[in-house]
Protein backbone atom coordinates (compact mmCIF):
# COMPACT_ATOMS: atom_id res chain seq x y z
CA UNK A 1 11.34 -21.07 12.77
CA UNK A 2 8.03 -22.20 10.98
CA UNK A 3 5.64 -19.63 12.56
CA UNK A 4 8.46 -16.86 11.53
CA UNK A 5 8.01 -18.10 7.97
CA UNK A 6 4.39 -18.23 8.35
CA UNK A 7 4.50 -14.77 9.65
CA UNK A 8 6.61 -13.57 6.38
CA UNK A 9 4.17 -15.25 4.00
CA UNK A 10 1.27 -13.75 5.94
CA UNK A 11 3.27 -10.15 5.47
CA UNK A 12 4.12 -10.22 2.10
CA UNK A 13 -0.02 -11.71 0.78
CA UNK A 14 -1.06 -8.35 3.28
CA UNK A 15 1.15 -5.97 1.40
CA UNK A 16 0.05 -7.63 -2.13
CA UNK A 17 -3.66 -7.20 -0.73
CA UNK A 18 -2.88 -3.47 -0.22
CA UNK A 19 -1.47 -2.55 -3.10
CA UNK A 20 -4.20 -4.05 -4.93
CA UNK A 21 -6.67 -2.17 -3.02
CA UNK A 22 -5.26 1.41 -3.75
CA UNK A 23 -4.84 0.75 -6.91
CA UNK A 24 -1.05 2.00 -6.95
CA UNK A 25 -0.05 2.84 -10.51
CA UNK A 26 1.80 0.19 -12.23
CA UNK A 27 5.08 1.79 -12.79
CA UNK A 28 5.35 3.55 -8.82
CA UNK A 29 8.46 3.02 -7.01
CA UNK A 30 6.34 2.53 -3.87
CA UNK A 31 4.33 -0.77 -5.93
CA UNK A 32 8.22 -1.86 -6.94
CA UNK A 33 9.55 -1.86 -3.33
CA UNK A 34 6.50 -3.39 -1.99
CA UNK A 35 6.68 -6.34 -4.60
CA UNK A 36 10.64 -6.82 -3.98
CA UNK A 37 9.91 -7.12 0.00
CA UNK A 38 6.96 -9.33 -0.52
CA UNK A 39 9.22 -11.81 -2.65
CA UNK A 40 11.89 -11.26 -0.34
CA UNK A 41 9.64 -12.20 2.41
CA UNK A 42 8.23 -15.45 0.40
CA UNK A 43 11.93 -16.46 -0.45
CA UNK A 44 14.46 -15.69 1.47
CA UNK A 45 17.14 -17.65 -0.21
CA UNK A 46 17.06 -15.06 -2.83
CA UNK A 47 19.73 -13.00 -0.60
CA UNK A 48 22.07 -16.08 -0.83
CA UNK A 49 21.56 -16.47 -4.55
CA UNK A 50 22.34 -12.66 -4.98
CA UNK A 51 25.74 -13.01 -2.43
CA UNK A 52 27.10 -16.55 -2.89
C-alpha cells in the first residue's frame, strides 16, 4: 500500500510540475481539474470527508 501512495504523491507533484511549465491560465478548467486530482491524489480521505 505504501509504494501506491508513493506513486500518487509522485503523480499529483508531476501534474503540478506541468501545469507550471505551460503556464496554464489561472482561471482554466483544465488548471482546476488538474489541481482537484493532484489533492485528491495527496489525500485521499477527502472522498470520505465529502461521503460520510
Amino acid at each position: 500500500m505504501k509504494n501506491i501512495d508513493e506513486n500518487l504523491i509522485n503523480i499529483s507533484k508531476t501534474l503540478n510540475n506541468a501545469i507550471e511549465v505551460l503556464a496554464i491560465d489561472e482561471n482554466s478548467s483544465l488548471k482546476r481539474d488538474i489541481l482537484s486530482l493532484g489533492n485528491y491524489c495527496e489525500n485521499q480521505n477527502f472522498r470520505l470527508a465529502v461521503f460520510g
